[in-house]
PDB file of N, CA and C in Angstrom:
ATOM      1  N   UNK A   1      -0.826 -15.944   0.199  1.00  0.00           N
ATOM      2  CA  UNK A   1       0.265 -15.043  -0.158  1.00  0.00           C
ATOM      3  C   UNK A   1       0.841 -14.415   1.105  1.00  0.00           C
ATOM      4  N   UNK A   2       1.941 -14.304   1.110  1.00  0.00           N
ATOM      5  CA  UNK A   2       2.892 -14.035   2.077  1.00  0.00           C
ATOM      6  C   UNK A   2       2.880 -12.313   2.126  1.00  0.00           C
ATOM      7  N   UNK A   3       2.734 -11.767   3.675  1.00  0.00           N
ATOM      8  CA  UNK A   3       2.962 -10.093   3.253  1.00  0.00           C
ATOM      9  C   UNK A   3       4.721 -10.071   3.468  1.00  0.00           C
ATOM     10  N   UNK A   4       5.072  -9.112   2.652  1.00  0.00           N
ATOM     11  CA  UNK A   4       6.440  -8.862   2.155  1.00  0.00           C
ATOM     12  C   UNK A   4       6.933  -8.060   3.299  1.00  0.00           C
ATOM     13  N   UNK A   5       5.996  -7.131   3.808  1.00  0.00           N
ATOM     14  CA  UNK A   5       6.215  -6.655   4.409  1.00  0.00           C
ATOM     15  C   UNK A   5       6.957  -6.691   5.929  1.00  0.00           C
ATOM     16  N   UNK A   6       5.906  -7.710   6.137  1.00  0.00           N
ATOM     17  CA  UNK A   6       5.856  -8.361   7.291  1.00  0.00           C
ATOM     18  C   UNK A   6       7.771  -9.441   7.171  1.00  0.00           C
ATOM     19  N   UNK A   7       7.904 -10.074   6.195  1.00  0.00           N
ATOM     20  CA  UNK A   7       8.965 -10.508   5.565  1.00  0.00           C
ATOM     21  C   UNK A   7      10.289  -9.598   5.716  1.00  0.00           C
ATOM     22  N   UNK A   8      10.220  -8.623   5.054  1.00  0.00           N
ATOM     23  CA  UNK A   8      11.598  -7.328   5.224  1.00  0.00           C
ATOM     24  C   UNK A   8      11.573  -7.289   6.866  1.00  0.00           C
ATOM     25  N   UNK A   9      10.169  -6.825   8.074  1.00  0.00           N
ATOM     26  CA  UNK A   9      10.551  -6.788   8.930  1.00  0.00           C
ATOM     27  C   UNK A   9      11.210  -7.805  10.084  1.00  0.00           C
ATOM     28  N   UNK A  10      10.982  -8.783   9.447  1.00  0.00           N
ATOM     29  CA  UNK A  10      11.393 -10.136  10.430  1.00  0.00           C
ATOM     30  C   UNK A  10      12.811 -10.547  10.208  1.00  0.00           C
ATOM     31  N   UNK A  11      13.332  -9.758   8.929  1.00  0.00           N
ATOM     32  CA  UNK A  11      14.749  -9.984   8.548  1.00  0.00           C
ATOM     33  C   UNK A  11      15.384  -9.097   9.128  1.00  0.00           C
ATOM     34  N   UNK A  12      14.877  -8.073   9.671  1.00  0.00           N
ATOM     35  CA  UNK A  12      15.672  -6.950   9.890  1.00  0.00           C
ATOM     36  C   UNK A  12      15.561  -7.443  11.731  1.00  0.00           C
ATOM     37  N   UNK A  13      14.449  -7.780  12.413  1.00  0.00           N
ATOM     38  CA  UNK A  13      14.682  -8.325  13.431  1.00  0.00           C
ATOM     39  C   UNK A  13      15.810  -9.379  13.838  1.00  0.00           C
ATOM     40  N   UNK A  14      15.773 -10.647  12.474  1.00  0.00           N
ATOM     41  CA  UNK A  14      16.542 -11.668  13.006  1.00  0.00           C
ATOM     42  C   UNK A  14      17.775 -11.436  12.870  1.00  0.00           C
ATOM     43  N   UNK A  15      18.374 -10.749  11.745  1.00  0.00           N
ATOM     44  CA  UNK A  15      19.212  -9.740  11.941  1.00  0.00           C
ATOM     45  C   UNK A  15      20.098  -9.389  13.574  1.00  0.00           C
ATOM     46  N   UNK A  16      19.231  -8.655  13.942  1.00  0.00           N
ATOM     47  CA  UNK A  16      19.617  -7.798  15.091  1.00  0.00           C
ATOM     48  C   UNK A  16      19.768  -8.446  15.745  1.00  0.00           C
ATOM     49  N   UNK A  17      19.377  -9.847  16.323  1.00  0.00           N
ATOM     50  CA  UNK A  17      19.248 -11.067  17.278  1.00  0.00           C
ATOM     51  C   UNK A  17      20.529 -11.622  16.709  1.00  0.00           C
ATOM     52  N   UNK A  18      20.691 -12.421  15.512  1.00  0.00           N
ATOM     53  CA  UNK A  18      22.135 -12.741  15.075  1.00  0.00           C
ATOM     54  C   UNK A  18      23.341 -12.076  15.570  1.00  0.00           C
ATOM     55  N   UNK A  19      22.993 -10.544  15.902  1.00  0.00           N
ATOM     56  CA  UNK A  19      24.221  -9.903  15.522  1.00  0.00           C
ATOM     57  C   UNK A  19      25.019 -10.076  17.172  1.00  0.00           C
ATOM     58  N   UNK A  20      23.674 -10.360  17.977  1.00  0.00           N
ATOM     59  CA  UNK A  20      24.211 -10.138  19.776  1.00  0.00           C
ATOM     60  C   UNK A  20      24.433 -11.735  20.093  1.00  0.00           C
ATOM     61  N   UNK A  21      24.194 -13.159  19.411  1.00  0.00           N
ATOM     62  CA  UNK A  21      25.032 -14.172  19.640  1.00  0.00           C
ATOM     63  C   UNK A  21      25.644 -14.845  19.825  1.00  0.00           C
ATOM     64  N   UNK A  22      26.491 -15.133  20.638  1.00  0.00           N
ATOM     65  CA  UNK A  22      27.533 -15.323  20.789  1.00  0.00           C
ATOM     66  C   UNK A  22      28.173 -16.562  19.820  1.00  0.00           C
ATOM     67  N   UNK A  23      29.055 -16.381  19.556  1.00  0.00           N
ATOM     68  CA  UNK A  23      29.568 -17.457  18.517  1.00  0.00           C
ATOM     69  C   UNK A  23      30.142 -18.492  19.040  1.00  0.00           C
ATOM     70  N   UNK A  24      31.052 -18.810  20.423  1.00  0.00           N
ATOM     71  CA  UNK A  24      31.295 -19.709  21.047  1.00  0.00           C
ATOM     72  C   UNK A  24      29.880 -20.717  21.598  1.00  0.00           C
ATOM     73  N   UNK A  25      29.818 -21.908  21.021  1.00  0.00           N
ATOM     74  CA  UNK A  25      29.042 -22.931  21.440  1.00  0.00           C
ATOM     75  C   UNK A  25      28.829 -23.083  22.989  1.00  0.00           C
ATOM     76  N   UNK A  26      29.848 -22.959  23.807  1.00  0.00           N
ATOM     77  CA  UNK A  26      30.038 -23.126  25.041  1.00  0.00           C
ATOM     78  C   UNK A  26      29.335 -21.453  26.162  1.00  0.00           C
ATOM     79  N   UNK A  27      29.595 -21.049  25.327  1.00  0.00           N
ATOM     80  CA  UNK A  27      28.362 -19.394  25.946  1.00  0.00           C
ATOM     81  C   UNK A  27      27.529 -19.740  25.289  1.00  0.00           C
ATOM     82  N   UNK A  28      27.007 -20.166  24.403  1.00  0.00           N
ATOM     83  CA  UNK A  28      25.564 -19.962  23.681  1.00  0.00           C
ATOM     84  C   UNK A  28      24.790 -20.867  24.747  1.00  0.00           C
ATOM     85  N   UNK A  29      25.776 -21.989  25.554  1.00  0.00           N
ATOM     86  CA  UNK A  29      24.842 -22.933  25.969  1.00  0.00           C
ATOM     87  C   UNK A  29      24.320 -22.225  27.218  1.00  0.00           C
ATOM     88  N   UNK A  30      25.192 -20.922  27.890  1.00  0.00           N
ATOM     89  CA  UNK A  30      24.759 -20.124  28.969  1.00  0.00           C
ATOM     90  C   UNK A  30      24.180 -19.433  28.619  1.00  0.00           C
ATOM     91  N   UNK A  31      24.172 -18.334  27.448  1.00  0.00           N
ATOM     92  CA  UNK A  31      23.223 -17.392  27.182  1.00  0.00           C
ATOM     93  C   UNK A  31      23.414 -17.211  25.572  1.00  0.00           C
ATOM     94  N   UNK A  32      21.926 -17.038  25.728  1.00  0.00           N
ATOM     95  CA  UNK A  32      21.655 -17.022  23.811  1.00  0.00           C
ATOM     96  C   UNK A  32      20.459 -16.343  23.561  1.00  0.00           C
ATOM     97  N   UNK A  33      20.248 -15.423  22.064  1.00  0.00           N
ATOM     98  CA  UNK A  33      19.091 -14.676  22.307  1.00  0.00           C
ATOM     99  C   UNK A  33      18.133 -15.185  20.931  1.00  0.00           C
ATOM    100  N   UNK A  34      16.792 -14.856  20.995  1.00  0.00           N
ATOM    101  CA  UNK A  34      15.667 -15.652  20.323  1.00  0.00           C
ATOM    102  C   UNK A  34      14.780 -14.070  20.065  1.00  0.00           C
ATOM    103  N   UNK A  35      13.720 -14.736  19.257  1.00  0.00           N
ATOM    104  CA  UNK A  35      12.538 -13.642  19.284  1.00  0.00           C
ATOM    105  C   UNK A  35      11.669 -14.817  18.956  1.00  0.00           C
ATOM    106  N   UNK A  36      10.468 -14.048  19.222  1.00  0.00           N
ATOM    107  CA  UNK A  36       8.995 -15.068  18.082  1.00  0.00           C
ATOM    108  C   UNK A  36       8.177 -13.436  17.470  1.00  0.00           C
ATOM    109  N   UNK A  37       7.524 -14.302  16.827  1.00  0.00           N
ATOM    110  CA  UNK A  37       6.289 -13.798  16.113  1.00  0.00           C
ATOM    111  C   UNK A  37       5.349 -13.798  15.966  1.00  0.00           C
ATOM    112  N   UNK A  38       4.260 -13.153  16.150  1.00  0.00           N
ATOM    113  CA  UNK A  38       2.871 -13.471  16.291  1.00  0.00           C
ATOM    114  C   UNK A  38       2.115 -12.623  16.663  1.00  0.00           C
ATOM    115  N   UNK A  39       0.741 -11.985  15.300  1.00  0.00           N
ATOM    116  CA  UNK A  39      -0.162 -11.428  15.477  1.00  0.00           C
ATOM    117  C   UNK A  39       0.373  -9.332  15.535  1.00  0.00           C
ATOM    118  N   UNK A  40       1.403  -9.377  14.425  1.00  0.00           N
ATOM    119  CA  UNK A  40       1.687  -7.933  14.191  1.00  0.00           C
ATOM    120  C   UNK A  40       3.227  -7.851  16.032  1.00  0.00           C
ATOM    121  N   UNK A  41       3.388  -8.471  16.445  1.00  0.00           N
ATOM    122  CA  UNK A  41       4.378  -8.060  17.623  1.00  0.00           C
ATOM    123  C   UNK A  41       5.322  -9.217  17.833  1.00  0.00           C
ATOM    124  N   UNK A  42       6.667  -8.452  17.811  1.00  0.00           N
ATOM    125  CA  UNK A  42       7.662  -9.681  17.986  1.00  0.00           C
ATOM    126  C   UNK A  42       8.200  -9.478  19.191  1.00  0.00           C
ATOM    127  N   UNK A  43       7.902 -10.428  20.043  1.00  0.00           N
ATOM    128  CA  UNK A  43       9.011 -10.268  21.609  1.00  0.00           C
ATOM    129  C   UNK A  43      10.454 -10.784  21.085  1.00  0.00           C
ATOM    130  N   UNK A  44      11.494 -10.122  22.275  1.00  0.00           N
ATOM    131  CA  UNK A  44      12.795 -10.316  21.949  1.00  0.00           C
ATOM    132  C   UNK A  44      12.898 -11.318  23.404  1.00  0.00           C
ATOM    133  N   UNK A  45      14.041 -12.054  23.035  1.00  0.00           N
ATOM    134  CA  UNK A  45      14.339 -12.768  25.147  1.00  0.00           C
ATOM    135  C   UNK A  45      15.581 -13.756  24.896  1.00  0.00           C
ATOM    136  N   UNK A  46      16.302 -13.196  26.139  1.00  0.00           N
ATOM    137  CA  UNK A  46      17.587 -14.369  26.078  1.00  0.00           C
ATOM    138  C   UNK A  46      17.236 -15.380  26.453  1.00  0.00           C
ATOM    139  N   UNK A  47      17.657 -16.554  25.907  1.00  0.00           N
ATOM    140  CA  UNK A  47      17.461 -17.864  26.619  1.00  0.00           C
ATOM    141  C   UNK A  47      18.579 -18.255  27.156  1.00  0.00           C
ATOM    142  N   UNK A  48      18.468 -18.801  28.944  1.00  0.00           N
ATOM    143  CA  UNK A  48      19.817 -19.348  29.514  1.00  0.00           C
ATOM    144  C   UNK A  48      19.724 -20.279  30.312  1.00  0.00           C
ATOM    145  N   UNK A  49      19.778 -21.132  30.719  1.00  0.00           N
ATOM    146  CA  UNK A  49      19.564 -22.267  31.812  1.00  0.00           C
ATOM    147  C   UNK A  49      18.722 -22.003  33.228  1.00  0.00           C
ATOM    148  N   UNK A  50      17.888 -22.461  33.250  1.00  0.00           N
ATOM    149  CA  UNK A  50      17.272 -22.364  34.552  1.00  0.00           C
ATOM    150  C   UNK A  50      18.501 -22.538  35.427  1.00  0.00           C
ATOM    151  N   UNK A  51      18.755 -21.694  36.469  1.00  0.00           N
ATOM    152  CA  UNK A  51      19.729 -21.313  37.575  1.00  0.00           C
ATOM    153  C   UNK A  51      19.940 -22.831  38.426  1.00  0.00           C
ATOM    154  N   UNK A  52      18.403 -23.689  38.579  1.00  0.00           N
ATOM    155  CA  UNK A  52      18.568 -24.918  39.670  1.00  0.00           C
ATOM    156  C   UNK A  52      18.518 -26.315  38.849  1.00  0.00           C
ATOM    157  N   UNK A  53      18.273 -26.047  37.576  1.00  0.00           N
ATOM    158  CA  UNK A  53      17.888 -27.220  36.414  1.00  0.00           C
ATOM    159  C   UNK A  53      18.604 -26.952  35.230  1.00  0.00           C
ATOM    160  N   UNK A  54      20.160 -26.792  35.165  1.00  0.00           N
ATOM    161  CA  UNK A  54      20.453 -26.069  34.097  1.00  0.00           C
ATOM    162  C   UNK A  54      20.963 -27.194  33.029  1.00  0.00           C
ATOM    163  N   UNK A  55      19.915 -28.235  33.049  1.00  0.00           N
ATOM    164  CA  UNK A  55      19.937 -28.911  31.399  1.00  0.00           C
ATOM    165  C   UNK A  55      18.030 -28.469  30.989  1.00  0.00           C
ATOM    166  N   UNK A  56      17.392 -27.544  31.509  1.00  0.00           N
ATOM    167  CA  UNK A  56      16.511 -26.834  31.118  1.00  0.00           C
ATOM    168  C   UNK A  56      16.587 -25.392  30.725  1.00  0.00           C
ATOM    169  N   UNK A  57      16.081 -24.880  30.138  1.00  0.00           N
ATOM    170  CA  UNK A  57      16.327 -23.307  29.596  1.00  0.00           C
ATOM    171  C   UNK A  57      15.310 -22.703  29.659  1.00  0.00           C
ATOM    172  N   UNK A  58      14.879 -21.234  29.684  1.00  0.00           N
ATOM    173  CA  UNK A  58      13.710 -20.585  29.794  1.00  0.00           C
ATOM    174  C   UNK A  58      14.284 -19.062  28.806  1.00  0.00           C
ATOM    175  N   UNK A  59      13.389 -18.724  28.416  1.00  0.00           N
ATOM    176  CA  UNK A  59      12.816 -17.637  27.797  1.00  0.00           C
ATOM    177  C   UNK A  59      12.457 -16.331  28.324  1.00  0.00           C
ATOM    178  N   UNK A  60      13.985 -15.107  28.347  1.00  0.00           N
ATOM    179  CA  UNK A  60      13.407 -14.571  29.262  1.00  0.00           C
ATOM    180  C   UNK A  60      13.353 -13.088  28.178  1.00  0.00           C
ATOM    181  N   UNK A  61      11.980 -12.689  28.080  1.00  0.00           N
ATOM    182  CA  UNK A  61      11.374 -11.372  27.298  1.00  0.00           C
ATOM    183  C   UNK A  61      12.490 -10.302  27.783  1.00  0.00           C
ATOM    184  N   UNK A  62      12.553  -9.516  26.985  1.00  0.00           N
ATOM    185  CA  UNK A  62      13.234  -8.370  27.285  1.00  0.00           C
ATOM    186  C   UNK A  62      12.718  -7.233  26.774  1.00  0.00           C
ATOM    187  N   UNK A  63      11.831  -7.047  25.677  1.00  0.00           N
ATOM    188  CA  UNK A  63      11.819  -5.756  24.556  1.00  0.00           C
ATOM    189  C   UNK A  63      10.101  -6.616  23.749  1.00  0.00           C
ATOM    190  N   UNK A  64       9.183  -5.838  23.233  1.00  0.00           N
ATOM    191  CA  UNK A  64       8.104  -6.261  22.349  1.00  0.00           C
ATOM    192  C   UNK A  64       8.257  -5.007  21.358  1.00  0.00           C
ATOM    193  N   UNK A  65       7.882  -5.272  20.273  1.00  0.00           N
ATOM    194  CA  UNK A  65       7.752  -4.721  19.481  1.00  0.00           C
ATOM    195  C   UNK A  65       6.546  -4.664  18.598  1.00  0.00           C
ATOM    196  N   UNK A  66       5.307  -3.684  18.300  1.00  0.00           N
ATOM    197  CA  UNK A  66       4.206  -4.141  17.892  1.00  0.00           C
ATOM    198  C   UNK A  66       4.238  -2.850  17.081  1.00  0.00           C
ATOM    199  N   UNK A  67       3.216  -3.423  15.585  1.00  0.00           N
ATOM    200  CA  UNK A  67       3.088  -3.371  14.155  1.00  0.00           C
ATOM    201  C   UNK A  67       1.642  -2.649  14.247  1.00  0.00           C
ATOM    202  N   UNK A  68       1.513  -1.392  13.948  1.00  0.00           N
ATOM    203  CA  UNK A  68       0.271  -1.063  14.400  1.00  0.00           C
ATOM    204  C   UNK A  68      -0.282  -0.837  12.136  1.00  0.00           C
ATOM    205  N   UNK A  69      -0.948  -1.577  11.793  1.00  0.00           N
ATOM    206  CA  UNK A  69      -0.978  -1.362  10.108  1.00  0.00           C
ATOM    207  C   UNK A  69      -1.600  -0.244   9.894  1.00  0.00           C
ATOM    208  N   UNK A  70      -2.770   0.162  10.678  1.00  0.00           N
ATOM    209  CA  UNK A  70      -3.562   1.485  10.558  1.00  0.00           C
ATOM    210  C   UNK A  70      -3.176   2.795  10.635  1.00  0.00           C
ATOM    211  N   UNK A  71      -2.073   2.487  11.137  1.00  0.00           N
ATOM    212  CA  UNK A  71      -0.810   3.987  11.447  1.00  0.00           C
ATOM    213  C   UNK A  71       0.467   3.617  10.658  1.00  0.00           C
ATOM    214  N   UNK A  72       0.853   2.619  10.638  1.00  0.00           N
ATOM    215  CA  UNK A  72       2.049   1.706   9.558  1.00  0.00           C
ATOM    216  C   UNK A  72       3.231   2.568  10.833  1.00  0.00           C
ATOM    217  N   UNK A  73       3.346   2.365  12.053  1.00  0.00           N
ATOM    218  CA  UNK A  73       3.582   2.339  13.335  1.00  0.00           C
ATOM    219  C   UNK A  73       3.931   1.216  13.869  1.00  0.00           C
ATOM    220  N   UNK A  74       5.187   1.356  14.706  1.00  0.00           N
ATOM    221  CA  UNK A  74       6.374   0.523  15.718  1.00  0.00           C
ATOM    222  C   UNK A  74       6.414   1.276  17.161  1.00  0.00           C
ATOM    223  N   UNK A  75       5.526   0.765  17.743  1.00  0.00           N
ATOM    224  CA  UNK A  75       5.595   0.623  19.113  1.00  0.00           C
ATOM    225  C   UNK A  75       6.470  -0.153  20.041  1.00  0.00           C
ATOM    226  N   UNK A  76       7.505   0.355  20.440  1.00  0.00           N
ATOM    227  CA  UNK A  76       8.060  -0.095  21.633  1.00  0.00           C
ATOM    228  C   UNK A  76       8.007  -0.108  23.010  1.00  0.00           C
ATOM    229  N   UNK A  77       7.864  -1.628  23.565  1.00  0.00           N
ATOM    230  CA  UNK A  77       7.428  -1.923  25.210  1.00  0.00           C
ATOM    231  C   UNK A  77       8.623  -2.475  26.101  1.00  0.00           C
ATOM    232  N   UNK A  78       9.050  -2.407  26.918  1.00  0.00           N
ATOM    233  CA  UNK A  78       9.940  -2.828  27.850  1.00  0.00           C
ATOM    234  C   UNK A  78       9.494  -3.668  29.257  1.00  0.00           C
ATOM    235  N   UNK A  79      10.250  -4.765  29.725  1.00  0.00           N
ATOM    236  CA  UNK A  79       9.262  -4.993  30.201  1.00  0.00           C
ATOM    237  C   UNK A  79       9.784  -5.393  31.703  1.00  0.00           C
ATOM    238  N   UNK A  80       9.192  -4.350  32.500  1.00  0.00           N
ATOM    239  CA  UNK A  80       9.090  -4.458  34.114  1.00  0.00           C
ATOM    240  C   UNK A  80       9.543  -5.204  35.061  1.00  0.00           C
ATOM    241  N   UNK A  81      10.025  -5.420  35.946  1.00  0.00           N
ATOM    242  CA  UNK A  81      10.460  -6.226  37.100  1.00  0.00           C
ATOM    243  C   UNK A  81       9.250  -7.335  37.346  1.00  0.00           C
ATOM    244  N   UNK A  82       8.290  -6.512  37.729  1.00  0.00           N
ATOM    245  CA  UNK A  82       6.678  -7.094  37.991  1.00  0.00           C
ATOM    246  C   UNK A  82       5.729  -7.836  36.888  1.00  0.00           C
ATOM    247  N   UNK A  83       6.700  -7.887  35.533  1.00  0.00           N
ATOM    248  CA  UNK A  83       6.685  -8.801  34.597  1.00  0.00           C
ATOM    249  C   UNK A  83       5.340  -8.020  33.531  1.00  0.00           C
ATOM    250  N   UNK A  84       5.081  -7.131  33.733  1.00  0.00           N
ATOM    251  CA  UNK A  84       4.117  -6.329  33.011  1.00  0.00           C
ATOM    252  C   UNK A  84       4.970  -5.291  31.514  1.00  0.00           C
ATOM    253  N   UNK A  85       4.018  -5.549  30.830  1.00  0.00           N
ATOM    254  CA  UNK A  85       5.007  -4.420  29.701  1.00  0.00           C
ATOM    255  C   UNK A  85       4.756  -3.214  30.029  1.00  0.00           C
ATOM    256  N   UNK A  86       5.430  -1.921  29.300  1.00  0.00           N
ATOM    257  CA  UNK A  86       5.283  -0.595  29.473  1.00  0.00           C
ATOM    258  C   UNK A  86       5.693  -0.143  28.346  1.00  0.00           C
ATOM    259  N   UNK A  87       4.993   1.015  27.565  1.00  0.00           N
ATOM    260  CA  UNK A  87       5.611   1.629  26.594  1.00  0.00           C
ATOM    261  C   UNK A  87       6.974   1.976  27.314  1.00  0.00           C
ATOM    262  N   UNK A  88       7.683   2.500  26.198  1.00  0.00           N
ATOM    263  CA  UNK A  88       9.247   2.544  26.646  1.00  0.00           C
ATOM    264  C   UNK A  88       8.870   4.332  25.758  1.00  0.00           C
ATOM    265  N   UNK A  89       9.145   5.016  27.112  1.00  0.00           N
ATOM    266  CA  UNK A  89       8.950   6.463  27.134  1.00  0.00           C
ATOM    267  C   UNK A  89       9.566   7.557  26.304  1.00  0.00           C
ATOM    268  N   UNK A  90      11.136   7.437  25.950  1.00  0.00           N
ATOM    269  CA  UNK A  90      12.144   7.748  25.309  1.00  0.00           C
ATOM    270  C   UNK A  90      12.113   7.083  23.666  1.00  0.00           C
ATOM    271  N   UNK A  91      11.540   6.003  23.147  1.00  0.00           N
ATOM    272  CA  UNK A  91      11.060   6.393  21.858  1.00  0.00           C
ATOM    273  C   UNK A  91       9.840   5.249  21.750  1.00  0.00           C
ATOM    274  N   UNK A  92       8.352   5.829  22.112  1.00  0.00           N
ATOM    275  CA  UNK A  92       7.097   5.081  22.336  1.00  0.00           C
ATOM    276  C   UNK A  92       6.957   4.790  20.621  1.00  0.00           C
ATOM    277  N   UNK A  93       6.827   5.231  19.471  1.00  0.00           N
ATOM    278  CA  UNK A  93       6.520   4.919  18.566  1.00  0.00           C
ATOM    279  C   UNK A  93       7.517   5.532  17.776  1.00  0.00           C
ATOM    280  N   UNK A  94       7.713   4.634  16.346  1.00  0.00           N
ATOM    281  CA  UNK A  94       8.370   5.427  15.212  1.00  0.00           C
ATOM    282  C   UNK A  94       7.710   4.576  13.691  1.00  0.00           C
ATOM    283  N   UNK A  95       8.080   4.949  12.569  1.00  0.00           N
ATOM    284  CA  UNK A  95       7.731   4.513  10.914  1.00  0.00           C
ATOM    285  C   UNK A  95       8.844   3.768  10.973  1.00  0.00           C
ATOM    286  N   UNK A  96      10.202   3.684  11.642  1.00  0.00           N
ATOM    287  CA  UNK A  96      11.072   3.039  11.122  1.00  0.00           C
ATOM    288  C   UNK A  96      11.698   1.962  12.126  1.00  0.00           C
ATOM    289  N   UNK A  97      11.542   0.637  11.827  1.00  0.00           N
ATOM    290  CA  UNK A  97      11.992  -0.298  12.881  1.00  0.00           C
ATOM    291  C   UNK A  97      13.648  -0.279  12.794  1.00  0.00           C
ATOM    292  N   UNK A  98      14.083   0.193  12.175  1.00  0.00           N
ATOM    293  CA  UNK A  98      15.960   0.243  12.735  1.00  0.00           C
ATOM    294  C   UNK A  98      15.785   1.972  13.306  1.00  0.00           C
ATOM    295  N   UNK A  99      14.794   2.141  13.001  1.00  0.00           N
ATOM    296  CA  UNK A  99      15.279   3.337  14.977  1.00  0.00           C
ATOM    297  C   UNK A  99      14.533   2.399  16.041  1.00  0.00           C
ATOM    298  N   UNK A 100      13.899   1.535  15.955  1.00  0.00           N
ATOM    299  CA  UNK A 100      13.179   1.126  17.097  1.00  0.00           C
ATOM    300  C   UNK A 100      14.743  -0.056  17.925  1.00  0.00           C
ATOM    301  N   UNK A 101      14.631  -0.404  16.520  1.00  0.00           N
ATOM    302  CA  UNK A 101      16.515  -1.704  16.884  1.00  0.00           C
ATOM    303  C   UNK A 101      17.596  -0.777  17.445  1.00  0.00           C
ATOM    304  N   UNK A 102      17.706   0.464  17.240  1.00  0.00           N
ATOM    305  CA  UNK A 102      18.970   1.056  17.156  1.00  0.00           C
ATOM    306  C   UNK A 102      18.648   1.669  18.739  1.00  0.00           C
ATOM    307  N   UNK A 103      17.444   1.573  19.011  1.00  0.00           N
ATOM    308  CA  UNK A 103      16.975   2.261  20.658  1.00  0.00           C
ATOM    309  C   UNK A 103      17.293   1.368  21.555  1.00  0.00           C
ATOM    310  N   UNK A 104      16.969  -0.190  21.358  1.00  0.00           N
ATOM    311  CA  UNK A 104      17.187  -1.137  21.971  1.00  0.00           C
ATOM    312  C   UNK A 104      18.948  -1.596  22.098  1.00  0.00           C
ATOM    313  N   UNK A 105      19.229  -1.335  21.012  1.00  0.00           N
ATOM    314  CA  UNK A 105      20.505  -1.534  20.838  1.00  0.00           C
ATOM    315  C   UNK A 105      21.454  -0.682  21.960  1.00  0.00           C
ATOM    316  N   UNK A 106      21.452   0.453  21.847  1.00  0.00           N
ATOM    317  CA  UNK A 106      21.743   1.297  23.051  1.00  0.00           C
ATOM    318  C   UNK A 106      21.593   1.357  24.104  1.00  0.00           C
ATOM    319  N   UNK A 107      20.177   1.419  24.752  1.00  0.00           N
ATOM    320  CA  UNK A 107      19.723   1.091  26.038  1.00  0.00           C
ATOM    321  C   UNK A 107      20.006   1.465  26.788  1.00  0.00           C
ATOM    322  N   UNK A 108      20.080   3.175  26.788  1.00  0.00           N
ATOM    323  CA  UNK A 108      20.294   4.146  27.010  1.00  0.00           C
ATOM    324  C   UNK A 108      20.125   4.521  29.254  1.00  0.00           C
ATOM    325  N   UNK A 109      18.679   3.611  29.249  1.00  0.00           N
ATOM    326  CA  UNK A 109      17.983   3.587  30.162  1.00  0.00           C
ATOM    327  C   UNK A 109      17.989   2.522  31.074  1.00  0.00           C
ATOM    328  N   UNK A 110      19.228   1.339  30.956  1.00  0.00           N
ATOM    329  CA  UNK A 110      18.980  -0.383  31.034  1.00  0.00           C
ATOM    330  C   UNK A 110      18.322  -0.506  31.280  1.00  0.00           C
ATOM    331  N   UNK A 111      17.141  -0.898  30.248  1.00  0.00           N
ATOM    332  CA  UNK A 111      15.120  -1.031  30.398  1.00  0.00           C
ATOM    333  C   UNK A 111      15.832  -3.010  29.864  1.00  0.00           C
ATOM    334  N   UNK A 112      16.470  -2.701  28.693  1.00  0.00           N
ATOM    335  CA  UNK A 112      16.550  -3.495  27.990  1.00  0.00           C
ATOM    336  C   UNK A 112      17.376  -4.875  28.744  1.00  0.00           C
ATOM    337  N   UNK A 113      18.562  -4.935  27.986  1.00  0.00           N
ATOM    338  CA  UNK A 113      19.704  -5.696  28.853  1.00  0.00           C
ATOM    339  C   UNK A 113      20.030  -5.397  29.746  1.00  0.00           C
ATOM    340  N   UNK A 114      20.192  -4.165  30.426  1.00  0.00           N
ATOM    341  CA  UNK A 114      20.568  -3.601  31.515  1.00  0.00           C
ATOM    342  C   UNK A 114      22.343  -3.026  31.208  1.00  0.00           C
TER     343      UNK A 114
END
C-alpha cells in the first residue's frame, strides 16, 4: 500500500518543478529542472549540458528537502559551494511544504538559484 501522504507531497513538489520549465524545447535542451525521491527527502537540481561535452548533461542539486515522520516536519537544506548541505537558516523547519516551496521559490538569500 502506497502512503498517500507521501503521494500529496510529491505532487505538490512536481508541481513546483513543472511550474520553473521552460516550455521552449530548445532551452529545455540548455536548462531544465528535475527532483528525485528517496528515503523521506527529495533533492531539487537543474539539469544542463556539461559545459565541454554538451551532448551529456549532469544534475546539478540545488535545495533537499527532508520528511522528518516523528515530528510530521520539513526540513530545508541548501547546498554550499564546497558541495556540502546546510540547513537553510531563514526557514530550517516547517508542518507545511508550500512554505518550504514558497521559501525556495523566493530565494530571498540566492542559497537557491541565485
Amino acid at each position: 500500500m502506497k502512503n498517500t501522504t507521501i503521494d500529496i507531497n510529491e505532487s505538490t513538489i512536481k508541481q513546483y518543478v513543472n511550474s520553473l520549465r521552460p516550455e521552449d524545447p530548445e532551452i529545455r535542451a540548455k536548462l531544465d529542472f528535475g527532483y528525485s525521491y528517496e528515503n523521506n527527502v527529495f533533492i531539487l537540481y537543474t539539469i544542463r549540458p556539461i559545459w565541454n561535452k554538451p551532448n551529456e548533461y549532469q544534475n546539478l542539486e540545488y535545495a533537499k528537502i527532508r520528511f522528518y515522520k516523528t515530528r510530521q516536519e520539513w526540513s530545508l537544506f541548501w547546498k554550499r559551494g564546497n558541495g556540502k548541505w546546510e540547513l537553510y537558516e531563514a526557514l530550517p523547519k516547517s508542518n507545511h511544504l508550500d512554505k518550504i516551496i514558497e521559501e525556495i521559490r523566493q530565494d530571498k538569500f540566492s542559497c537557491f538559484l541565485g
